[in-house]
N, C-alpha and C. Protein backbone atom coordinates (compact mmCIF):
# COMPACT_ATOMS: atom_id res chain seq x y z
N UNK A 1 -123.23 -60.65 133.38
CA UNK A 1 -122.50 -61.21 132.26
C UNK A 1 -123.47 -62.08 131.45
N UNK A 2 -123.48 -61.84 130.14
CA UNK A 2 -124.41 -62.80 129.53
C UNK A 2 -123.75 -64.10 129.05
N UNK A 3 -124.51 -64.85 128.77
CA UNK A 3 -124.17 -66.26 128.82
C UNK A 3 -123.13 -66.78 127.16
N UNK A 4 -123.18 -65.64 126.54
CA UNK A 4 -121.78 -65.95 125.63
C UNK A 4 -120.56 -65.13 125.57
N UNK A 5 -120.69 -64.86 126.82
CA UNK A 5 -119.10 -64.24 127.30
C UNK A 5 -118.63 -64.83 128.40
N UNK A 6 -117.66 -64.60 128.00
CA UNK A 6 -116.20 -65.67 129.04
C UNK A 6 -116.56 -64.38 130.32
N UNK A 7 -115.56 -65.44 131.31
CA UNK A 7 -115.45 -64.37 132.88
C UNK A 7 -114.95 -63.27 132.39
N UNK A 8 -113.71 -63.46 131.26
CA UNK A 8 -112.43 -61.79 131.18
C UNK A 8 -114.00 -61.52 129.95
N UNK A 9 -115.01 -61.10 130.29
CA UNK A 9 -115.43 -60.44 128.80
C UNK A 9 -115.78 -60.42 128.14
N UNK A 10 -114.81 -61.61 126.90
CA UNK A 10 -115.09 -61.74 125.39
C UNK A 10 -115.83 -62.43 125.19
N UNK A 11 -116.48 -62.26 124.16
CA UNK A 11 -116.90 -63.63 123.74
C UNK A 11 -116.65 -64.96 123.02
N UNK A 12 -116.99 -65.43 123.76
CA UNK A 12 -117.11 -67.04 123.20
C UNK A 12 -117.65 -67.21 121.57
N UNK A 13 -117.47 -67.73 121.02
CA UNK A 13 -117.76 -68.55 119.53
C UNK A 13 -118.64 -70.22 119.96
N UNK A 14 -119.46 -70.17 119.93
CA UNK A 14 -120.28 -71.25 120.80
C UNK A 14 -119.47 -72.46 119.19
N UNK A 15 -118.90 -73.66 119.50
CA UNK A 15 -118.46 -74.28 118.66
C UNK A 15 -119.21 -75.75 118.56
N UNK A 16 -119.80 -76.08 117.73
CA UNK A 16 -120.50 -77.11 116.69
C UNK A 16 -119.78 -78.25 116.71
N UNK A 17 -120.24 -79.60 116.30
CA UNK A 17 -119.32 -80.71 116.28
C UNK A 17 -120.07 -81.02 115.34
N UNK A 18 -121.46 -80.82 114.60
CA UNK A 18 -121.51 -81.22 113.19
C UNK A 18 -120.98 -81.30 112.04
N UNK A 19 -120.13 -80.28 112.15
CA UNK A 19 -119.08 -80.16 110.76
C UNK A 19 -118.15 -81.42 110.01
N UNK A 20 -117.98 -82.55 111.73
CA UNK A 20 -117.67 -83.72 111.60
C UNK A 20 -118.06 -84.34 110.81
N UNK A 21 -119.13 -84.94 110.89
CA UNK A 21 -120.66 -85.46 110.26
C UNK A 21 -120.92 -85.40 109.02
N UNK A 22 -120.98 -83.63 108.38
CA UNK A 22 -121.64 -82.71 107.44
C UNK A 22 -121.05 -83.22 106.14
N UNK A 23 -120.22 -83.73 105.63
CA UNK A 23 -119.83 -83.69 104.82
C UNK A 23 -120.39 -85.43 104.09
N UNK A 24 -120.88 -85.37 102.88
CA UNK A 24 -120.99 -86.68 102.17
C UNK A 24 -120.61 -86.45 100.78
N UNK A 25 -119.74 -88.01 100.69
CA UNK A 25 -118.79 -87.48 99.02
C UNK A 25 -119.98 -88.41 98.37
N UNK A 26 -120.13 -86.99 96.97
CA UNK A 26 -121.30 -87.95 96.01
C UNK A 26 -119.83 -88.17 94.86
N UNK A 27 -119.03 -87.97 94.39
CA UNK A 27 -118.68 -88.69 93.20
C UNK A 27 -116.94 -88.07 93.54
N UNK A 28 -116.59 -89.06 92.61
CA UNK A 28 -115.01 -89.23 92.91
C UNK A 28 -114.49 -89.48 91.04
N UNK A 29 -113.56 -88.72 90.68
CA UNK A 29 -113.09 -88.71 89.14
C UNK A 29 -111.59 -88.79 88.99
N UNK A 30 -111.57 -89.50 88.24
CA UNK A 30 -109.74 -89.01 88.27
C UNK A 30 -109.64 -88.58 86.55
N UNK A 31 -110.29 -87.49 86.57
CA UNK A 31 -110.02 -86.85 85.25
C UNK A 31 -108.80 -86.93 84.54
N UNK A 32 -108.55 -87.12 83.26
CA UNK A 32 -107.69 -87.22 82.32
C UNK A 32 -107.10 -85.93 81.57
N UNK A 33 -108.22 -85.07 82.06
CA UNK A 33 -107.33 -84.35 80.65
C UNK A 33 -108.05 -82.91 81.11
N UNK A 34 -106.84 -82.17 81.71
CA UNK A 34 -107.13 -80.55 82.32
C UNK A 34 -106.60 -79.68 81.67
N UNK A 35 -107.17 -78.71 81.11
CA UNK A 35 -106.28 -77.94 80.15
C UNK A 35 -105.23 -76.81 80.85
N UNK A 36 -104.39 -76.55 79.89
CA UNK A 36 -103.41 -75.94 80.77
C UNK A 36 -103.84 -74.46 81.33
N UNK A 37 -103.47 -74.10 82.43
CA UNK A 37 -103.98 -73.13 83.18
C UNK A 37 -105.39 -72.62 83.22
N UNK A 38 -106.05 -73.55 83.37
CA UNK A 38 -107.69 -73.85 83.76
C UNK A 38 -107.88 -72.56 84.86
N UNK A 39 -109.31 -72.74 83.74
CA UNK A 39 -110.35 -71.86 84.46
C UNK A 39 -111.20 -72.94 85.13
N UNK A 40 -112.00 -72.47 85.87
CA UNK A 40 -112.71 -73.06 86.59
C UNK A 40 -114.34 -72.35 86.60
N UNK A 41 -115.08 -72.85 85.69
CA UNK A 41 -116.77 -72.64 86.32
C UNK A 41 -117.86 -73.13 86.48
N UNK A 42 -118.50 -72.63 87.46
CA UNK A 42 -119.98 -73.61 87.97
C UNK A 42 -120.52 -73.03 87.37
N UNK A 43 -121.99 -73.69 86.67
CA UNK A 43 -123.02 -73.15 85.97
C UNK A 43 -124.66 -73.92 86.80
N UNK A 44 -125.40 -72.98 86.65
CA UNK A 44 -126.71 -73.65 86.81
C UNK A 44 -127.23 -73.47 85.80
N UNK A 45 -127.94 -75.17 85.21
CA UNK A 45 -128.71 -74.81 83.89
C UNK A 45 -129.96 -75.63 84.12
N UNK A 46 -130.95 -74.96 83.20
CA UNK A 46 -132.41 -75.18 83.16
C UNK A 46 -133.15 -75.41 82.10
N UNK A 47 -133.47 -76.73 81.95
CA UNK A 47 -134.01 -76.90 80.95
C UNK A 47 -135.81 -77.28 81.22
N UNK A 48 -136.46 -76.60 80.41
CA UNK A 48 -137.98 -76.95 80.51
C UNK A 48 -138.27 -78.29 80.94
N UNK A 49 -139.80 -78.98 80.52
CA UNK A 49 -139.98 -80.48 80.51
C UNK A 49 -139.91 -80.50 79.12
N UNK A 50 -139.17 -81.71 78.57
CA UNK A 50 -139.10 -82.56 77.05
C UNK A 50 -138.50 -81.71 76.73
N UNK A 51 -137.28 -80.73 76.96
CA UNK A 51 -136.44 -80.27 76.17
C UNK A 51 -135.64 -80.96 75.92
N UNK A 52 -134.67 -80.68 74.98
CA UNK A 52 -133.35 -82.00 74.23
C UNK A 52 -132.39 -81.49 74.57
N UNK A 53 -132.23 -80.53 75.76
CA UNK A 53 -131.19 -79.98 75.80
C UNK A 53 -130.09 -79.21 74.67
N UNK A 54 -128.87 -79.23 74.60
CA UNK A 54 -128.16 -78.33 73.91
C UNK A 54 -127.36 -79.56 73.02
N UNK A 55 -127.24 -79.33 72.29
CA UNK A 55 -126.78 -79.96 70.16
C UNK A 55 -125.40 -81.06 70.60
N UNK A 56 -125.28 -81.95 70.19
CA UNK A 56 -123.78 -82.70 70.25
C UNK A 56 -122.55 -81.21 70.68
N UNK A 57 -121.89 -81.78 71.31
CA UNK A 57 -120.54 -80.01 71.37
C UNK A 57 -119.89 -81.24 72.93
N UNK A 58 -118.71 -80.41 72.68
CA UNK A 58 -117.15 -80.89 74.03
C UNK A 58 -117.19 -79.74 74.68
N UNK A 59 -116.48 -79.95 75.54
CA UNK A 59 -115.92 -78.93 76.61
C UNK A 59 -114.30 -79.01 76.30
N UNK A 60 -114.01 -78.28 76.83
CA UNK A 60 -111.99 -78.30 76.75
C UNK A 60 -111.73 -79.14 77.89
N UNK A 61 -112.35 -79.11 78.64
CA UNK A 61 -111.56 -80.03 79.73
C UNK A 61 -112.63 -80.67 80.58
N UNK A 62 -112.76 -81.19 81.99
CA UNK A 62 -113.43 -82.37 82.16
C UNK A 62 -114.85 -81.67 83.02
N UNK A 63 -116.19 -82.07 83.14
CA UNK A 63 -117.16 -81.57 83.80
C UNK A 63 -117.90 -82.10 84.42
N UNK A 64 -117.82 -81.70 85.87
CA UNK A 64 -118.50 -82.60 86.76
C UNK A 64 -120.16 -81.98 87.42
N UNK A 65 -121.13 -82.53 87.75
CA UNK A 65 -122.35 -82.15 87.66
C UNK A 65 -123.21 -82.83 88.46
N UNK A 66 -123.88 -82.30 89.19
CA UNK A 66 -125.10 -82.92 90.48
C UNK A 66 -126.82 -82.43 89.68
N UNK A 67 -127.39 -83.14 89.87
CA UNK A 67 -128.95 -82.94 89.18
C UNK A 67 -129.74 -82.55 90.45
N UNK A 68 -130.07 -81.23 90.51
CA UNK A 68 -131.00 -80.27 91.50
C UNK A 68 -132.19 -81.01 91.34
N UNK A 69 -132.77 -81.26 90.47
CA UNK A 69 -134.32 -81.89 89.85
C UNK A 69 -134.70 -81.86 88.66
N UNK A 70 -135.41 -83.06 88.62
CA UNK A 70 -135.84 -83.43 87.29
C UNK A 70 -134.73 -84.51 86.75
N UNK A 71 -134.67 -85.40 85.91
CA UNK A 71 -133.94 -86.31 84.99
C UNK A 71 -133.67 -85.82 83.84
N UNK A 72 -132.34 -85.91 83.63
CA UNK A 72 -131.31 -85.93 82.13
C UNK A 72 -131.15 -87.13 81.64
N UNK A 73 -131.33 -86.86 80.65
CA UNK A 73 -130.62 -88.11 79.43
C UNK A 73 -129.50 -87.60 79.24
N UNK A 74 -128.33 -88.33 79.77
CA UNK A 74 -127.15 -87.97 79.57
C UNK A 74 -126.49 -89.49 78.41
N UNK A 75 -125.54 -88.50 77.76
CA UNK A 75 -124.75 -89.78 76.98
C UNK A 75 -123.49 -88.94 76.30
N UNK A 76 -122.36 -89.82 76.76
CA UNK A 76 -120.94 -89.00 76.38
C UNK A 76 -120.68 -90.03 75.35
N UNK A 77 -119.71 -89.54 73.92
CA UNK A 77 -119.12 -90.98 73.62
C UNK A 77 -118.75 -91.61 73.82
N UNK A 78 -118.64 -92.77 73.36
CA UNK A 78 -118.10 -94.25 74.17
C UNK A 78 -119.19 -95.22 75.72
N UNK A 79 -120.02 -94.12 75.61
CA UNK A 79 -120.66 -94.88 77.28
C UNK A 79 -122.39 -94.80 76.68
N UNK A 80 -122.74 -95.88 77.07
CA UNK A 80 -124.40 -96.13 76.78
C UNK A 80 -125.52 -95.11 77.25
N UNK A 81 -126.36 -94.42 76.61
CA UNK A 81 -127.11 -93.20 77.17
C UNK A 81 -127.57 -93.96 78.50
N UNK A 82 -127.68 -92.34 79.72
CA UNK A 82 -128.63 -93.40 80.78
C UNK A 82 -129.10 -92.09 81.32
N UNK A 83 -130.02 -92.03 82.57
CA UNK A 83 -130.77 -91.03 82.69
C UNK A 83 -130.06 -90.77 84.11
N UNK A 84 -129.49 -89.69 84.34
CA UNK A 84 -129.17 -89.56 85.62
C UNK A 84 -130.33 -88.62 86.21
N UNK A 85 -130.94 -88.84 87.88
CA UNK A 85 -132.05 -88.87 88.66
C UNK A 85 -131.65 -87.51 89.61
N UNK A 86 -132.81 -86.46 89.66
CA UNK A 86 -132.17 -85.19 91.16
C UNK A 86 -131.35 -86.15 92.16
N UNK A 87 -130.29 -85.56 92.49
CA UNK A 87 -129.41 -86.75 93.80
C UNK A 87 -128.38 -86.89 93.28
N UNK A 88 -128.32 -87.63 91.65
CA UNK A 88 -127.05 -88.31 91.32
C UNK A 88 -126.74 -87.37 90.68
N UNK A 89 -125.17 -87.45 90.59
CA UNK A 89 -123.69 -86.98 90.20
C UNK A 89 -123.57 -87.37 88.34
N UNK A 90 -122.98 -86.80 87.98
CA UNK A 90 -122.36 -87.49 86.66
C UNK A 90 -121.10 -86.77 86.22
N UNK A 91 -120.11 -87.07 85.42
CA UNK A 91 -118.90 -86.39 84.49
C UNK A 91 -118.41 -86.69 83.91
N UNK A 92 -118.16 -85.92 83.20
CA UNK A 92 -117.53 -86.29 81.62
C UNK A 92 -116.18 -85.75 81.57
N UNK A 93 -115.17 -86.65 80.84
CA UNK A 93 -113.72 -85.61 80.76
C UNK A 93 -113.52 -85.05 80.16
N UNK A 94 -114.16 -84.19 78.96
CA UNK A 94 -113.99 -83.29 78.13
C UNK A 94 -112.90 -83.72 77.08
N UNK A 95 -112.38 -82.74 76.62
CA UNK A 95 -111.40 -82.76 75.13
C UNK A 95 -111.75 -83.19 74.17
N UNK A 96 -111.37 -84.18 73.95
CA UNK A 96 -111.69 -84.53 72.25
C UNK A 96 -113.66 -85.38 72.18
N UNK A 97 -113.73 -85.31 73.61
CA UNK A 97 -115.26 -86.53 73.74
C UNK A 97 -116.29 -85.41 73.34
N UNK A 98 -117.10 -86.15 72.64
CA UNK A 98 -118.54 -86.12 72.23
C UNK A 98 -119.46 -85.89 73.44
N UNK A 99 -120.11 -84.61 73.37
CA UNK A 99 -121.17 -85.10 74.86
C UNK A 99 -122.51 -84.94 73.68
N UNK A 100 -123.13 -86.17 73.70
CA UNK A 100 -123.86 -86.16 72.78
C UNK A 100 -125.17 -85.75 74.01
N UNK A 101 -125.87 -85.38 74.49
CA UNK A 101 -127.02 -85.64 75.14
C UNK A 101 -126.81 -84.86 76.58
N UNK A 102 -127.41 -83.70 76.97
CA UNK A 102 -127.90 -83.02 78.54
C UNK A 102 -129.22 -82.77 78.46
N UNK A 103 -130.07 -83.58 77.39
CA UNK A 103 -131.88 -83.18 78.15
C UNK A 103 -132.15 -82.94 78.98
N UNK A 104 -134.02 -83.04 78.79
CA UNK A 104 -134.93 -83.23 80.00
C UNK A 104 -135.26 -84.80 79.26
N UNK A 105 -135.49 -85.65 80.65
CA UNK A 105 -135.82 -86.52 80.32
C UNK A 105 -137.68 -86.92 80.16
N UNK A 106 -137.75 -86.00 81.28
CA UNK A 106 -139.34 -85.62 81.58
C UNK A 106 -140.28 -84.50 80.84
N UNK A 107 -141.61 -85.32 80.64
CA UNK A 107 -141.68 -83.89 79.96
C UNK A 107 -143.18 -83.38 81.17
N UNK A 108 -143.20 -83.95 82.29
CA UNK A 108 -144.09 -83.32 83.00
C UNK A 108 -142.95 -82.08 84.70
N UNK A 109 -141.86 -81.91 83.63
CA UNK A 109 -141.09 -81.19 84.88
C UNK A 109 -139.66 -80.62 84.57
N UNK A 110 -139.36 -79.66 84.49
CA UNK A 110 -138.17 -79.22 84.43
C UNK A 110 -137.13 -79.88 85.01
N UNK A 111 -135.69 -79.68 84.60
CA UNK A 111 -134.80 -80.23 84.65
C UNK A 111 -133.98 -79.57 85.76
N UNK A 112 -132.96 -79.08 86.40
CA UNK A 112 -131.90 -78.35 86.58
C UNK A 112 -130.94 -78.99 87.12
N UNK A 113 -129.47 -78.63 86.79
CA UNK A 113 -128.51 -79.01 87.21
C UNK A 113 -127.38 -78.42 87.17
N UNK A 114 -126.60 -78.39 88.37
CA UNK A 114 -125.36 -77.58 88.51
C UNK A 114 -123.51 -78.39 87.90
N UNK A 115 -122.89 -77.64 87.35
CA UNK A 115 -122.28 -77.88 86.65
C UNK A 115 -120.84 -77.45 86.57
N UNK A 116 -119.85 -77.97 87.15
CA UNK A 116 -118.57 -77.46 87.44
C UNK A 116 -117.50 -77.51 86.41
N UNK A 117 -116.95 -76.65 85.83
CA UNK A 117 -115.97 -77.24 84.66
C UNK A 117 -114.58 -76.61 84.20
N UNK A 118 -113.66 -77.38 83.85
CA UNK A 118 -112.19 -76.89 83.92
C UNK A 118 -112.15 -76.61 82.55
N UNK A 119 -112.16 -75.08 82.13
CA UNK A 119 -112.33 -74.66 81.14
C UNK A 119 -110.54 -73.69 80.60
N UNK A 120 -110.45 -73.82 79.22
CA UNK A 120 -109.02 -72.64 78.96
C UNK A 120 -109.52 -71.23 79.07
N UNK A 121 -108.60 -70.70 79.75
CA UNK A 121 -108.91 -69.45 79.73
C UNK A 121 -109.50 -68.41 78.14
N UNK A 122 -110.20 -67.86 78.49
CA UNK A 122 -110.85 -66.93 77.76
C UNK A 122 -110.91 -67.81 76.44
N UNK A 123 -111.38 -69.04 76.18
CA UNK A 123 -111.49 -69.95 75.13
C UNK A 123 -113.15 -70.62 75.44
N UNK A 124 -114.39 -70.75 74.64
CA UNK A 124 -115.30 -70.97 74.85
C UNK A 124 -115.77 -72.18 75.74
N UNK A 125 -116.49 -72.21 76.42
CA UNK A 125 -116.33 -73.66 77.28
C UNK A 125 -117.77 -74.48 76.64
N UNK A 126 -117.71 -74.17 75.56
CA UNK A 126 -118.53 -75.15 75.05
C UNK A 126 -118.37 -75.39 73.35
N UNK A 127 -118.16 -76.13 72.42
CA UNK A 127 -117.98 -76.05 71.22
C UNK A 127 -118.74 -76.69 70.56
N UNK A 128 -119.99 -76.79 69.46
CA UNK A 128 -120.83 -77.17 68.99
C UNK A 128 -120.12 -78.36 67.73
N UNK A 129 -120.88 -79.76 67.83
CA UNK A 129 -120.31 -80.47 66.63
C UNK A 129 -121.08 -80.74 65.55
N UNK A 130 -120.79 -80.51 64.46
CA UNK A 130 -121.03 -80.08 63.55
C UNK A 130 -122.09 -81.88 62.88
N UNK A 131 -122.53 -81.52 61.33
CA UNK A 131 -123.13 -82.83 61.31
C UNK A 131 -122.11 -83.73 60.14
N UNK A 132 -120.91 -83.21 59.92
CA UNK A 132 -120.22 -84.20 58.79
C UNK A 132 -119.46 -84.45 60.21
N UNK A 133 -118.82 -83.90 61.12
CA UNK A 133 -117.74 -84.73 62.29
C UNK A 133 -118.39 -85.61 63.22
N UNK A 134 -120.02 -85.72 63.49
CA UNK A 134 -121.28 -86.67 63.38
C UNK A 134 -121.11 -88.04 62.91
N UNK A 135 -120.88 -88.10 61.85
CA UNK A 135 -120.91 -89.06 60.90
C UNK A 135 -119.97 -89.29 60.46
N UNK A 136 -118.76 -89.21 60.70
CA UNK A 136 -117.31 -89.53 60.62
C UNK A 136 -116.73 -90.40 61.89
N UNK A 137 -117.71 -89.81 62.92
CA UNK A 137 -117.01 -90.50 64.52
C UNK A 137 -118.60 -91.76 64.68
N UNK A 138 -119.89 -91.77 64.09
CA UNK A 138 -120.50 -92.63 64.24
C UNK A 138 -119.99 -93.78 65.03
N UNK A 139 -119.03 -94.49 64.42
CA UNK A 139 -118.64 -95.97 64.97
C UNK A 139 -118.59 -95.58 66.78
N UNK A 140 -117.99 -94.90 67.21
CA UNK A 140 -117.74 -94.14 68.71
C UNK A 140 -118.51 -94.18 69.94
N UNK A 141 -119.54 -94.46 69.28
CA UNK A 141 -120.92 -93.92 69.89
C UNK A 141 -121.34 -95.39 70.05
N UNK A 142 -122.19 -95.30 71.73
CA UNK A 142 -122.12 -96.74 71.97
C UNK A 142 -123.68 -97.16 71.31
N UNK A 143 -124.14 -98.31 71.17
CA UNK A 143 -125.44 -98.76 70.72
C UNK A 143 -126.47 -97.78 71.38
N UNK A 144 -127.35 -97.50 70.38
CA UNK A 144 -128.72 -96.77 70.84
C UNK A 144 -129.74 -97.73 71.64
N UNK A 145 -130.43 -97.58 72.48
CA UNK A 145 -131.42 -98.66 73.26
C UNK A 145 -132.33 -98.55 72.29
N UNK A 146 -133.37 -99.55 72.13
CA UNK A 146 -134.12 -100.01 71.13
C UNK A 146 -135.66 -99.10 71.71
C-alpha cells in the first residue's frame, strides 16, 4: 500500500492548514456607486518608464487596483495626487469622478498594475474627458503640489 492510500484503498487528499494563514486583506472600499447589472473586469496594464499614462476619462462604476511594479501617479477628483508604490492598493468610485492621472511615475522602469472594475454591460469601461468639461469642473480638483 503506498503511503497516500487509506487501509480500504482510496486515496487520501493529504490536507494543508496554510490556507488558514494565506490570506492578507490589502484594501477595504465601501463603494458608492455600482452600476446596474455590472459587469465585472480585471485588466493588466502596462505602462513604459515616464509614460503619463491614459488622458483625464471615468469609469461607470467603481475600480479597485494593486501595483505589480513600478509607481503611479495616481489622482482622482477631489483627492490630492500621490504616488501609489508595487504593494499598495488604490480605488476610485467611478461615475461622475474625474480620474485625472494612472502614469508611470518612474522613468527608469515600467509600471504595471492590475485592475478590477464594475463596469455596465456592453457600455465602454472607460470614457475620455474632453478639454471644455476640464475647465468647467477646474474648481474640483484638489491643489497641484508645487
Amino acid at each position: 500500500m503506498s503511503s497516500s492510500e487509506s487501509p480500504n484503498g482510496t486515496d487520501q487528499q493529504r490536507r494543508s492548514e496554510a490556507w488558514k494563514t494565506a490570506f492578507t486583506v490589502l484594501q477595504t472600499a465601501n463603494p458608492p456607486n455600482i452600476p446596474e447589472g455590472a459587469e465585472v473586469m480585471t485588466l493588466l496594464v502596462a505602462f513604459p518608464p515616464g509614460d503619463p499614462g491614459t488622458p483625464p476619462h471615468r469609469h461607470p462604476g467603481p475600480a479597485f487596483g494593486y501595483v505589480l511594479e513600478g509607481e503611479m501617479r495616481f489622482e482622482i477628483e477631489g483627492e490630492p495626487e500621490r504616488v501609489v508604490r508595487a504593494g499598495e492598493t488604490f480605488w476610485e468610485p467611478g461615475g461622475d469622478v474625474i480620474h485625472y492621472q494612472d502614469g508611470n511615475n518612474r522613468e527608469d522602469t515600467p509600471l504595471r498594475f492590475i485592475v478590477t472594475m464594475l463596469c455596465k454591460p456592453g457600455r465602454p469601461m472607460i470614457a475620455l474627458v474632453d478639454e471644455e468639461e476640464l475647465a468647467q469642473r477646474r474648481d474640483r480638483r484638489a491643489a497641484r503640489p508645487a
